[in-house]
C-alpha atoms as a PDB file:
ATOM      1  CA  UNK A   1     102.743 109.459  94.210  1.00  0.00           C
ATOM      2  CA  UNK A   2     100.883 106.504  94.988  1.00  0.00           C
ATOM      3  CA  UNK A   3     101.959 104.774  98.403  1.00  0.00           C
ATOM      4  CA  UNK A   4     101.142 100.744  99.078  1.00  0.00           C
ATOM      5  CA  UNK A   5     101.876 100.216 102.261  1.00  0.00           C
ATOM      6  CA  UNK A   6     101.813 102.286 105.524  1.00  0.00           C
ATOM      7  CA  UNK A   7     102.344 101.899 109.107  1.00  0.00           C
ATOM      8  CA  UNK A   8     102.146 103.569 112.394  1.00  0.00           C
ATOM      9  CA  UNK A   9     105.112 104.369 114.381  1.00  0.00           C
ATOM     10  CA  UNK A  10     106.396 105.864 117.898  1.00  0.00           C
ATOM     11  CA  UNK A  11     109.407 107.244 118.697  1.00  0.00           C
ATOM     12  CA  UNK A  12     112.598 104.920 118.349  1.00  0.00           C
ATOM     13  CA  UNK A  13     114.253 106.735 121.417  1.00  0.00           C
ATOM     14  CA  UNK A  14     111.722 106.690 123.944  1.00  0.00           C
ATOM     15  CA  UNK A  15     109.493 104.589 122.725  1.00  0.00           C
ATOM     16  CA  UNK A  16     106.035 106.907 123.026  1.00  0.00           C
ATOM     17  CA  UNK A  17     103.613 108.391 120.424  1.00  0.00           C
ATOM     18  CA  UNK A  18     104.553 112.304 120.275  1.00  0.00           C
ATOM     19  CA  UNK A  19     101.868 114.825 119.310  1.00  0.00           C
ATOM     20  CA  UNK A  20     101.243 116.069 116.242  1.00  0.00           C
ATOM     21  CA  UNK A  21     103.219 119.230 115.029  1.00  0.00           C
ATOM     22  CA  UNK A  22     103.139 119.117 111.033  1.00  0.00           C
ATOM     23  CA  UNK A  23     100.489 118.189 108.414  1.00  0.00           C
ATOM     24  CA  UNK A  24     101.004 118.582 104.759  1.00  0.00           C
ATOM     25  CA  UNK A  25      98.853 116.196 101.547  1.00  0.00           C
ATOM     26  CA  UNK A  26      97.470 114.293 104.224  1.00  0.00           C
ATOM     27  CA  UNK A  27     100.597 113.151 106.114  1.00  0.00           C
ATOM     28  CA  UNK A  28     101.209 113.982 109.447  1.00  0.00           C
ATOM     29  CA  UNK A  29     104.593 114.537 112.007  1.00  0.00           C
ATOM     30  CA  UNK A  30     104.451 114.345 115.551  1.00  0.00           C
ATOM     31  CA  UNK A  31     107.228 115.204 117.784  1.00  0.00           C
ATOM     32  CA  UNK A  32     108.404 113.388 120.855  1.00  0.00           C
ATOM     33  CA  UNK A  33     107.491 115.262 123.992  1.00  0.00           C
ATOM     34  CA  UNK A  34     110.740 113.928 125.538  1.00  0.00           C
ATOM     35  CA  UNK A  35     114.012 114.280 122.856  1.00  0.00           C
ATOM     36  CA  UNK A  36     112.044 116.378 120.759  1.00  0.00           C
ATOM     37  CA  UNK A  37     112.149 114.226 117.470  1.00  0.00           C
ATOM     38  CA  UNK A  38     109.773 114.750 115.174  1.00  0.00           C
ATOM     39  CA  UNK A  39     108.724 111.536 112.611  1.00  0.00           C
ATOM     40  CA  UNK A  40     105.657 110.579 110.077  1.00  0.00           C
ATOM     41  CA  UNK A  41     103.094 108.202 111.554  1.00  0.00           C
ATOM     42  CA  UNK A  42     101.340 106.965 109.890  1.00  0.00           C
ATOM     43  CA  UNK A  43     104.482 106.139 107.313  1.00  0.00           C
ATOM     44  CA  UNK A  44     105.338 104.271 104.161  1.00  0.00           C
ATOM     45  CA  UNK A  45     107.099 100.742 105.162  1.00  0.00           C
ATOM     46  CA  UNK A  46     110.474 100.227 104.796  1.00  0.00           C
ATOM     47  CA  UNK A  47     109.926  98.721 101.653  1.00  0.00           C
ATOM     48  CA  UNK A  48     107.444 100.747 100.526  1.00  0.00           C
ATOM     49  CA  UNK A  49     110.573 103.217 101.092  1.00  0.00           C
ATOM     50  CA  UNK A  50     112.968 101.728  98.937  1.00  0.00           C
ATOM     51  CA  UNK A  51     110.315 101.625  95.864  1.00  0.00           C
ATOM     52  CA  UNK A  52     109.390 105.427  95.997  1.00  0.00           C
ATOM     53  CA  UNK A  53     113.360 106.002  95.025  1.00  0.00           C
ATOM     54  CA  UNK A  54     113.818 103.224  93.138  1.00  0.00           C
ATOM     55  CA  UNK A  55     110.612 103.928  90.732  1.00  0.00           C
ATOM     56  CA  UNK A  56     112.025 107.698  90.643  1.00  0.00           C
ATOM     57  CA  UNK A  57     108.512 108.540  92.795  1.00  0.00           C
ATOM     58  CA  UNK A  58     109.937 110.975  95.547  1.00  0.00           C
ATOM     59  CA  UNK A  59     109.921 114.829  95.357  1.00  0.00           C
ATOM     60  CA  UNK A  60     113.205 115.039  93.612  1.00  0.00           C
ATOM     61  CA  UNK A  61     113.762 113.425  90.615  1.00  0.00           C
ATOM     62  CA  UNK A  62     116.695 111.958  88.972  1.00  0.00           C
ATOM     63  CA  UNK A  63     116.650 114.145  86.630  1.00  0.00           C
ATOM     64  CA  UNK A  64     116.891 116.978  88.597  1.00  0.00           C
ATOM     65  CA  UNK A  65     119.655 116.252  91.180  1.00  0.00           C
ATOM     66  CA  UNK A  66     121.398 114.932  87.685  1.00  0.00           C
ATOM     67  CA  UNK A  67     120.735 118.742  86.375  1.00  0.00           C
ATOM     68  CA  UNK A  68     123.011 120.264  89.614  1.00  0.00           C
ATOM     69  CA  UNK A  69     125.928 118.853  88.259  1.00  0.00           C
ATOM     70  CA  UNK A  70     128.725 121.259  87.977  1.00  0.00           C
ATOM     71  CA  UNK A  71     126.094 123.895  89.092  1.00  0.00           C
ATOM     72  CA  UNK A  72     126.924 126.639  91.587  1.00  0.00           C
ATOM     73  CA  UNK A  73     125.364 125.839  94.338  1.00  0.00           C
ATOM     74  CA  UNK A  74     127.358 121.892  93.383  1.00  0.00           C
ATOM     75  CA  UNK A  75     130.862 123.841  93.528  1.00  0.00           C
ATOM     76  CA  UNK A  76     130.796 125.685  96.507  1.00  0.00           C
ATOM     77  CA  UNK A  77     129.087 123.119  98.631  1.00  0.00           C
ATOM     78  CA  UNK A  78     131.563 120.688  97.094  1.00  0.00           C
ATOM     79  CA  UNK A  79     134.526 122.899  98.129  1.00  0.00           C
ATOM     80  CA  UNK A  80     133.031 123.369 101.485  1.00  0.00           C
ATOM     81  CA  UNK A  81     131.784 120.035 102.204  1.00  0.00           C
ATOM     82  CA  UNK A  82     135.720 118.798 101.131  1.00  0.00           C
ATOM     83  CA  UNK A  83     137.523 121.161 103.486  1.00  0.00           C
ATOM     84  CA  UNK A  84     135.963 119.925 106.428  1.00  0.00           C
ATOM     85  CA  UNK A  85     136.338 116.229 105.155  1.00  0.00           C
ATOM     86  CA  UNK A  86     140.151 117.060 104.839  1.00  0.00           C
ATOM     87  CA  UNK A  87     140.347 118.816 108.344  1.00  0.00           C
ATOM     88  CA  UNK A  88     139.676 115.461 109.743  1.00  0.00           C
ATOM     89  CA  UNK A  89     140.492 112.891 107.216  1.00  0.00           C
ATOM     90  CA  UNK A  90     143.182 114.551 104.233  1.00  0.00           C
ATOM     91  CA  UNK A  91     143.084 110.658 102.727  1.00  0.00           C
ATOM     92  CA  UNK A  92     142.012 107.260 103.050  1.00  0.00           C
ATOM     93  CA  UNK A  93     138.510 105.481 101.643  1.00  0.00           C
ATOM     94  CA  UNK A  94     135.554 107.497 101.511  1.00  0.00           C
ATOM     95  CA  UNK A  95     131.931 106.012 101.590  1.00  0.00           C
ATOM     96  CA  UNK A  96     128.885 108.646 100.452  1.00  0.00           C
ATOM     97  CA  UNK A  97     125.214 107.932 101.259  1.00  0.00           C
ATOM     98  CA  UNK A  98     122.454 109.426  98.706  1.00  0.00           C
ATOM     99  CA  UNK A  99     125.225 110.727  96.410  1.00  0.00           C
ATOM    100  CA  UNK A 100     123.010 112.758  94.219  1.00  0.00           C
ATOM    101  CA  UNK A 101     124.713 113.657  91.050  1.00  0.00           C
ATOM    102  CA  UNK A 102     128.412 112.445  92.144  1.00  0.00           C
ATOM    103  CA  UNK A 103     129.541 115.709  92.158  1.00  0.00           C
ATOM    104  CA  UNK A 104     131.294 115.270  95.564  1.00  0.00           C
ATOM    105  CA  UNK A 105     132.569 112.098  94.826  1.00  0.00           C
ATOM    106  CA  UNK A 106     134.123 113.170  91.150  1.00  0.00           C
ATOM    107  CA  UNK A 107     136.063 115.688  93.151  1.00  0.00           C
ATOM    108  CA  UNK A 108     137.347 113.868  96.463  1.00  0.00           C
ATOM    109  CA  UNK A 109     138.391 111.201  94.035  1.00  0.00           C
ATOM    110  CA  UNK A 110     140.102 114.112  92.067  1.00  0.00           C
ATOM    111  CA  UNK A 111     141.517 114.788  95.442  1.00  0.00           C
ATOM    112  CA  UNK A 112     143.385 111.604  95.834  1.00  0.00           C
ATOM    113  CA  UNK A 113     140.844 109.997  97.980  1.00  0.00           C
ATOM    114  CA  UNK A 114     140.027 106.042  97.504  1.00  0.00           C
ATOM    115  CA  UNK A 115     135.515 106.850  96.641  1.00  0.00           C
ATOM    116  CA  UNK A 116     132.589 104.246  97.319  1.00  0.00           C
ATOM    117  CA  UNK A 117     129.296 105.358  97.142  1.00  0.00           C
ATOM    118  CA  UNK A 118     125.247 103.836  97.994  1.00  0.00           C
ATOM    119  CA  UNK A 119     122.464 105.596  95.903  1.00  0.00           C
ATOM    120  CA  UNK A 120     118.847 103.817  95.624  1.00  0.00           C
ATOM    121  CA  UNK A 121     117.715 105.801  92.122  1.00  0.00           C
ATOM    122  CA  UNK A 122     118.911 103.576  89.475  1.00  0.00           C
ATOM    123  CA  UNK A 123     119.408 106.675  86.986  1.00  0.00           C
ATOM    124  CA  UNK A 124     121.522 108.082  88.989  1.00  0.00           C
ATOM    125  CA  UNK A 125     123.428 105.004  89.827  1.00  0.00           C
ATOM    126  CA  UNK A 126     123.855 104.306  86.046  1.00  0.00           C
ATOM    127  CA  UNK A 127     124.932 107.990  85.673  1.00  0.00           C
ATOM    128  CA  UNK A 128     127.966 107.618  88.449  1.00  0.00           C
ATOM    129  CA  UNK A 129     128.966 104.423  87.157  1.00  0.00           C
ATOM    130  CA  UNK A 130     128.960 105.004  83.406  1.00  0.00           C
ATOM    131  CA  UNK A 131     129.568 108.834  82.563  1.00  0.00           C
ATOM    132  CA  UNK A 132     131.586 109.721  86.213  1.00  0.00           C
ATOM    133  CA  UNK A 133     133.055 106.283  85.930  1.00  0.00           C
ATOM    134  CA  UNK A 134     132.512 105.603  89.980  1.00  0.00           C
ATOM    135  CA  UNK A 135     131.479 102.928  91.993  1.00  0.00           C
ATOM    136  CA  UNK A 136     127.737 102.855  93.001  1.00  0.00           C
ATOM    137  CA  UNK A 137     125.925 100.562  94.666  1.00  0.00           C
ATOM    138  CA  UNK A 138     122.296 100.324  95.262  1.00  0.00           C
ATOM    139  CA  UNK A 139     122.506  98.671  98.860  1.00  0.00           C
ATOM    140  CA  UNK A 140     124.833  99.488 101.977  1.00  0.00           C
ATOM    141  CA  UNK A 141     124.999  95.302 102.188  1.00  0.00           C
ATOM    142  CA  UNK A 142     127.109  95.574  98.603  1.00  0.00           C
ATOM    143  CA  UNK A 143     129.693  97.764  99.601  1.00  0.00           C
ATOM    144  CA  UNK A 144     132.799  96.068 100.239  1.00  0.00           C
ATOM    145  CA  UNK A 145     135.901  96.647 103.201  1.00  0.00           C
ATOM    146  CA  UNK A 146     136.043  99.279 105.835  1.00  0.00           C
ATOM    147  CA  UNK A 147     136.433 103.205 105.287  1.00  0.00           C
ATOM    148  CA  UNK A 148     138.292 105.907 106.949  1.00  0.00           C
ATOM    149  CA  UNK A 149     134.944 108.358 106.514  1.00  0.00           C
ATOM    150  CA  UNK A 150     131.316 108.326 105.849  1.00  0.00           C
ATOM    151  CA  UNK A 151     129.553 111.248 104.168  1.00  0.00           C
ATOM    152  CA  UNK A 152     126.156 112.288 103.478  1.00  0.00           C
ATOM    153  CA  UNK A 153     124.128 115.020 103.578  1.00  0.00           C
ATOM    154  CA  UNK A 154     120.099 115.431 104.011  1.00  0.00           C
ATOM    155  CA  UNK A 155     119.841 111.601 103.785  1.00  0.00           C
ATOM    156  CA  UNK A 156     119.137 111.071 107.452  1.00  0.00           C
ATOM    157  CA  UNK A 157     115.933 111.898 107.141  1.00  0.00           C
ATOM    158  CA  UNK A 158     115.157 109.480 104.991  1.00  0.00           C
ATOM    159  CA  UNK A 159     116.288 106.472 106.640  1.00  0.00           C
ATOM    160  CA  UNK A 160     113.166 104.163 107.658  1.00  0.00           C
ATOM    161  CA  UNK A 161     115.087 102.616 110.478  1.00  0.00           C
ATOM    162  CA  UNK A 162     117.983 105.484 111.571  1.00  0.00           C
ATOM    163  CA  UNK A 163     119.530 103.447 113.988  1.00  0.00           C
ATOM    164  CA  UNK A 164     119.913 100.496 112.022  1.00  0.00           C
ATOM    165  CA  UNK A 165     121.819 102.515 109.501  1.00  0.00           C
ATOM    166  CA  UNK A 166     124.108 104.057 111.719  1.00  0.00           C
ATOM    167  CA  UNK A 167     125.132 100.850 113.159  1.00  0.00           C
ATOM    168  CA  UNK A 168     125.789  99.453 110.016  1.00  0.00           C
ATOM    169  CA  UNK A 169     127.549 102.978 108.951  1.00  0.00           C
ATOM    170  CA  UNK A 170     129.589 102.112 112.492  1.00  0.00           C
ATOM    171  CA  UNK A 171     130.490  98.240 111.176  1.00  0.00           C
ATOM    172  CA  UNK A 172     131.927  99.928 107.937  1.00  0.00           C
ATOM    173  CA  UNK A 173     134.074 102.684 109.126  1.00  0.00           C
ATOM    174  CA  UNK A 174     137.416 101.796 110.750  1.00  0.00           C
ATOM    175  CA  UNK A 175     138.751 102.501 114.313  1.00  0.00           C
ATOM    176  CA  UNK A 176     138.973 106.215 114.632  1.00  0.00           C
ATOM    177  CA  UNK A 177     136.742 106.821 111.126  1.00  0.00           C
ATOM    178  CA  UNK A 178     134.954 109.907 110.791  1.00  0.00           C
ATOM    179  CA  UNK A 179     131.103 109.957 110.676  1.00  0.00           C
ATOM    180  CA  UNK A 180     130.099 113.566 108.453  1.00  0.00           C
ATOM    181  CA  UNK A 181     126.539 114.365 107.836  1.00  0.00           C
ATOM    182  CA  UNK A 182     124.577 117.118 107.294  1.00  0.00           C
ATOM    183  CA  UNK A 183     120.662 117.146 108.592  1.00  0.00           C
ATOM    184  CA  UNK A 184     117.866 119.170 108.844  1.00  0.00           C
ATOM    185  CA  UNK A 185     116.322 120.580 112.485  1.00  0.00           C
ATOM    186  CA  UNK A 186     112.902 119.806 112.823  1.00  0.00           C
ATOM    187  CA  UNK A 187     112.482 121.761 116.562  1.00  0.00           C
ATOM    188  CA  UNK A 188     111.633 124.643 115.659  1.00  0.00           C
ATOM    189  CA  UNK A 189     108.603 126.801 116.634  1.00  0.00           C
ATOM    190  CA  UNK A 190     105.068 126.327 114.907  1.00  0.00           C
ATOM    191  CA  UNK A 191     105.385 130.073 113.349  1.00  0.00           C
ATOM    192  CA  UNK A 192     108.330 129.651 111.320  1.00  0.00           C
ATOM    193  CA  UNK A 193     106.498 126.089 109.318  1.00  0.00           C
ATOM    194  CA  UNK A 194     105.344 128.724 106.773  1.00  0.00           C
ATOM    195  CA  UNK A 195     108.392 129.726 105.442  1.00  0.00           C
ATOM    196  CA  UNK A 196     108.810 126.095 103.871  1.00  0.00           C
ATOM    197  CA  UNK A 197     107.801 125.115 100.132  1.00  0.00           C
ATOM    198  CA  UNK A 198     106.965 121.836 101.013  1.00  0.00           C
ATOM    199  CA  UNK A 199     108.175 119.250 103.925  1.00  0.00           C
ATOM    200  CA  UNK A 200     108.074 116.632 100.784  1.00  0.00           C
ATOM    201  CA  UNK A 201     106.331 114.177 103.065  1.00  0.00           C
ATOM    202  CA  UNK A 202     106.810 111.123 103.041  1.00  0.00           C
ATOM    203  CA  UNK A 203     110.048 111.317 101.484  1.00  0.00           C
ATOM    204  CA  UNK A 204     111.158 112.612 104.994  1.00  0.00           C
ATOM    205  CA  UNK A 205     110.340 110.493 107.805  1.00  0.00           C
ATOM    206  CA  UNK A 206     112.489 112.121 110.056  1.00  0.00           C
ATOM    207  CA  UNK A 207     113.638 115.498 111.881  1.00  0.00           C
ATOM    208  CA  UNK A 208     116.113 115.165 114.353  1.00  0.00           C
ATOM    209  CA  UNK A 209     116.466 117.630 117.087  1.00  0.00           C
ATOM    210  CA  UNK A 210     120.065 118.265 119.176  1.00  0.00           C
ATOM    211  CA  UNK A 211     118.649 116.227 122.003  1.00  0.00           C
ATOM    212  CA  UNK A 212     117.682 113.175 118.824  1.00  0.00           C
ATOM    213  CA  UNK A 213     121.336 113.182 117.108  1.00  0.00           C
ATOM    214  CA  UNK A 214     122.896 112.787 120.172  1.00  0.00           C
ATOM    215  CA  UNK A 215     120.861 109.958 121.382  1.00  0.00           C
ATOM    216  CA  UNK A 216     121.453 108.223 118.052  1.00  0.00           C
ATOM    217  CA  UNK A 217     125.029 108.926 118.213  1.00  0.00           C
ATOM    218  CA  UNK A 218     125.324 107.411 121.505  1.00  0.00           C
ATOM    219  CA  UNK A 219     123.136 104.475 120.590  1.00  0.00           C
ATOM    220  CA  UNK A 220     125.012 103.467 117.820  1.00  0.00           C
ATOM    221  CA  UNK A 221     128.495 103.452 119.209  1.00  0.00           C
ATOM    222  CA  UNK A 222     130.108 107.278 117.688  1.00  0.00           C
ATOM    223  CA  UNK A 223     131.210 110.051 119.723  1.00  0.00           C
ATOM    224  CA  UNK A 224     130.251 113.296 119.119  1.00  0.00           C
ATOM    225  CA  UNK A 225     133.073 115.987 117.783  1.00  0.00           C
ATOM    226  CA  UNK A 226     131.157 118.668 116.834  1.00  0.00           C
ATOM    227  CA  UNK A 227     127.716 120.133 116.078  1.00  0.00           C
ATOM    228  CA  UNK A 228     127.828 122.827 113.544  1.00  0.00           C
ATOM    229  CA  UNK A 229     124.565 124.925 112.980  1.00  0.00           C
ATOM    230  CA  UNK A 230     123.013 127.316 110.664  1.00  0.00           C
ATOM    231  CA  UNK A 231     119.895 128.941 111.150  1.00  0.00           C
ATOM    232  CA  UNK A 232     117.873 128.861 107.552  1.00  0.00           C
ATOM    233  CA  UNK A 233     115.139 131.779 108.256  1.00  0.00           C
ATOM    234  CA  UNK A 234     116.719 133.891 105.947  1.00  0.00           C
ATOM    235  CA  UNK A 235     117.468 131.349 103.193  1.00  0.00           C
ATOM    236  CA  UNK A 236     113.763 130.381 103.690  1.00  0.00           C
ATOM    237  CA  UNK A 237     112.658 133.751 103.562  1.00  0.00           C
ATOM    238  CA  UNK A 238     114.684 134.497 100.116  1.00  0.00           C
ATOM    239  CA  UNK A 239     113.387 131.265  98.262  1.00  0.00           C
ATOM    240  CA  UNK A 240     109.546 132.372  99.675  1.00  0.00           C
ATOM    241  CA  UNK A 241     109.999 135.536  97.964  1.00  0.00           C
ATOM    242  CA  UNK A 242     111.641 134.360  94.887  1.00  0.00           C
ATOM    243  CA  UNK A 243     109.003 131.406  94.111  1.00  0.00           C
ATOM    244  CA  UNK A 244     106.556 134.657  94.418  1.00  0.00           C
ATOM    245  CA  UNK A 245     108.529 136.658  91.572  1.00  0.00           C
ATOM    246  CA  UNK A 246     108.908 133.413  89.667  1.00  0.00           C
ATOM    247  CA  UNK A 247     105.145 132.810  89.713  1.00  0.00           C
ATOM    248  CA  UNK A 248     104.015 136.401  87.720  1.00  0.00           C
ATOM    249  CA  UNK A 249     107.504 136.535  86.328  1.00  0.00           C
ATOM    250  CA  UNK A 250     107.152 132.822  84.632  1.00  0.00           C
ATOM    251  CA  UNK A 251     104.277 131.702  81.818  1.00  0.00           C
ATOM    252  CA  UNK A 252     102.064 128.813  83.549  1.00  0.00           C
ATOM    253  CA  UNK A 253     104.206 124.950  83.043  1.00  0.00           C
ATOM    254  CA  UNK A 254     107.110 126.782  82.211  1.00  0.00           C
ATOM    255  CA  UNK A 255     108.107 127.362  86.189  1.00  0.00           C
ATOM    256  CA  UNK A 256     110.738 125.480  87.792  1.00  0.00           C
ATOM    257  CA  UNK A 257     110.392 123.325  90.619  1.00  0.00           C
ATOM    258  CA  UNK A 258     108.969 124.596  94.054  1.00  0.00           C
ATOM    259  CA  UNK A 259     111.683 125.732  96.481  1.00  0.00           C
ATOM    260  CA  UNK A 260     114.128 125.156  93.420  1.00  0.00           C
ATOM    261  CA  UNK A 261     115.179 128.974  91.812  1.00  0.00           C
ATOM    262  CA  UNK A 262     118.499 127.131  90.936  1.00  0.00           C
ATOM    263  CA  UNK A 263     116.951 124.342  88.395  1.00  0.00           C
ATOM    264  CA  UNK A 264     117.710 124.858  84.954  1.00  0.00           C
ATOM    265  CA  UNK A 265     114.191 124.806  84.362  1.00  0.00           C
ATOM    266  CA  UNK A 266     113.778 128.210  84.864  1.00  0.00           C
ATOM    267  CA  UNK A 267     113.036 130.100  82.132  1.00  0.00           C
ATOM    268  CA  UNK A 268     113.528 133.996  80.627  1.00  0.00           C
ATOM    269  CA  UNK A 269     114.878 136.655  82.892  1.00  0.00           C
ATOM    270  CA  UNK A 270     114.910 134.247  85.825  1.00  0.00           C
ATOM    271  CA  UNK A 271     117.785 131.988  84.097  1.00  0.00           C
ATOM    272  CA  UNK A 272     120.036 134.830  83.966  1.00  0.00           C
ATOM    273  CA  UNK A 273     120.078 134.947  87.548  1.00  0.00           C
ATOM    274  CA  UNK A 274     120.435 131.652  88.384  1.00  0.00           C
ATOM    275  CA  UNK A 275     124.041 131.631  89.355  1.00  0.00           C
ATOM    276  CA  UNK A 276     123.541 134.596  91.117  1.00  0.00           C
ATOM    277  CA  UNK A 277     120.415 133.383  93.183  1.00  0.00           C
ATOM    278  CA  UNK A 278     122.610 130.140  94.074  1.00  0.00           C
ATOM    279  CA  UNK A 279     125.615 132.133  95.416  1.00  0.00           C
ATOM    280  CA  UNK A 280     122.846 133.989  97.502  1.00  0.00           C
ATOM    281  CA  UNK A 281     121.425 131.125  98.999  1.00  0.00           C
ATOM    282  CA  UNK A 282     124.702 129.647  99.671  1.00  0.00           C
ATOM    283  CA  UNK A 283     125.780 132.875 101.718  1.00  0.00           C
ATOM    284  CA  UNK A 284     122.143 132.813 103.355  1.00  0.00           C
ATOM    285  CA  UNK A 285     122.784 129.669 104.963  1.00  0.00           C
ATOM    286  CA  UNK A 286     125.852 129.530 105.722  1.00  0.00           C
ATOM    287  CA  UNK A 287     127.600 132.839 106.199  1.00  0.00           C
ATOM    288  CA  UNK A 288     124.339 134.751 107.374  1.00  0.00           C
ATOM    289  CA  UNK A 289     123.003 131.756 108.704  1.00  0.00           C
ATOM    290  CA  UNK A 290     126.066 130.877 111.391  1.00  0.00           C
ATOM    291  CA  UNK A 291     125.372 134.245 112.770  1.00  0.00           C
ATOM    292  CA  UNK A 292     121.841 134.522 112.932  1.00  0.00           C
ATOM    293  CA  UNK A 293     119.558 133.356 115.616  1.00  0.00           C
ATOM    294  CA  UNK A 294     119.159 129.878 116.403  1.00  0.00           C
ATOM    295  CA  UNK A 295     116.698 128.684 119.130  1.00  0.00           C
ATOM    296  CA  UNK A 296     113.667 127.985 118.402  1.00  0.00           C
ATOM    297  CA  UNK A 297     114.357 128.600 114.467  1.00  0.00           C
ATOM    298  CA  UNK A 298     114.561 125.867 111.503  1.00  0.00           C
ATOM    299  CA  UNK A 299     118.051 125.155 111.172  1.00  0.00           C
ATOM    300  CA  UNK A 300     120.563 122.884 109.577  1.00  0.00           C
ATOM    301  CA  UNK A 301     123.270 120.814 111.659  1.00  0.00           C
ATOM    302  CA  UNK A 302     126.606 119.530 110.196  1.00  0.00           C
ATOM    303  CA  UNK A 303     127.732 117.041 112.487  1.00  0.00           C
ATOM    304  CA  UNK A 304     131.516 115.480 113.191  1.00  0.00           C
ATOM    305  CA  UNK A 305     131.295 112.173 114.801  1.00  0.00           C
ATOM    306  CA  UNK A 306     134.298 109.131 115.374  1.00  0.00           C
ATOM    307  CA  UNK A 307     134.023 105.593 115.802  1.00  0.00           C
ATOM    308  CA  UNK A 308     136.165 105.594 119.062  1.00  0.00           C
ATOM    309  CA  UNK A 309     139.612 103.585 118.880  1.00  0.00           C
END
């Protein structure tokens, strides 16, 4: 990965350098001493941004969020992701960010909802719009009318400029639209940063805290409904030990992606158990994970916001 153009930031809430927190290739995060968000400075430019998914340059490839189509781990968090959708909108026009392989969208459509969707990697546009037969455009600006809900899930942390985003996300839902999304916590204590892979800087730019999300919320006009989180030390832990087997279990270049036990890449024994490791993981987040210890702990946050009336 090759990066043009960089640029130093502070944070966008309270306007302050933080103090450095994370390090990983040569990037480095720094969390606000005040909200608690943590972001990359220096950073790729917003432009530089846009290239690295358009070029097919970040972490994951097309090809491999193409490859979780009608996967496990696809299904249930399809299913899941659906009933809460339908707890708070059962119908109406539904706008996804950073659809991935369209798997959501197939199946809300499916559903009876009215599907729009905003993806940057051209493969996977073209694979939306010509196998799934959905719309897909490559810009928020292209998308046309209102919506009843917006969807998307770890995409926040990607956005260059959040707050931008999620007052153009506000412009496009309608009075009393629902505002799902699903983000990563990056306040958590120093000891648990080894249970991650990677942190696939600079794809992320961001990790919100609970203090973060509800200043952005509030900033950009959508009331909170609910936080939802899941503590992800034991997922963590599970993927840490099966990347270990993987390594001695898998000839060298044959291993699948880092942090990725799921990806058909995996090879021998291992693919067997691919189903199997996904319906683990899924529990591990979010059945062990709603129960387990929270503060202080890497966690992920579903979060139900409206566009007031």
């Amino acid at each position: 990965m090759t990066v043009q153009g960089l640029e130093d930031i502070e944070c966008p809430f309270c306007h302050r350098p933080g103090y450095r927190v994370l390090e990983e290739g040569g990037w480095f995060a720094e969390k606000c001493p005040e909200c608690r968000l943590v972001f990359l400075s220096p950073r790729p430019t917003a432009n530089e941004t846009v290239r690295l998914y358009s070029d097919d340059e970040a972490h994951h490839s097309a090809s491999s969020h193409l490859a979780d189509y009608g996967s496990p781990a696809s299904r249930l968090e399809t299913a899941r992701t659906l009933r809460l959708i339908r707890e708070h909108t059962p119908r109406g026009r539904l706008l996804e960010l950073g659809p991935g392989s369209g798997a959501l969208l197939a199946e809300a459509q499916r559903q009876g909802y009215d599907v729009e969707s905003v993806e940057l990697n051209p493969a996977q546009v073209q694979f939306i719009r010509d196998v799934l037969r959905l719309p897909c455009s490559e810009s928020l600006d292209a998308v046309d009318g209102t919506f009843d809900v917006v969807y998307h899930r770890d995409v926040l942390s990607h956005f260059s400029d959040p707050i931008a985003v999620f007052r153009a996300l506000h412009h496009r839902l309608k009075p009393g639209g629902v505002h799902i999304f699903e983000t990563g916590n990056g306040d958590f204590h120093p000891r648990f940063a080894k249970l991650f892979a990677s942190f696939q800087f600079p794809d992320h730019l961001f990790f919100f805290s609970g203090r973060s999300l509800e200043l952005l919320l509030a900033e950009t006009g959508f009331r909170k409904v609910s936080i939802h989180r899941y503590a992800l030390t034991a997922e963590l832990s599970f993927t840490r030990l099966i990347n270990r087997v993987r390594r001695t279990a898998v000839p060298p270049g044959l291993a699948a992606p880092t942090g990725l036990p799921g990806h058909p890449a995996a090879v021998g024994p291992l693919r067997l158990l691919v189903p199997l490791m996904e319906y683990v993981r899924y529990g591990l987040r979010y059945w062990v994970g709603r129960l387990a210890p929270k503060l202080g702990r890497p966690q992920t946050m579903i979060v139900v916001a409206v566009k007031p009336e």
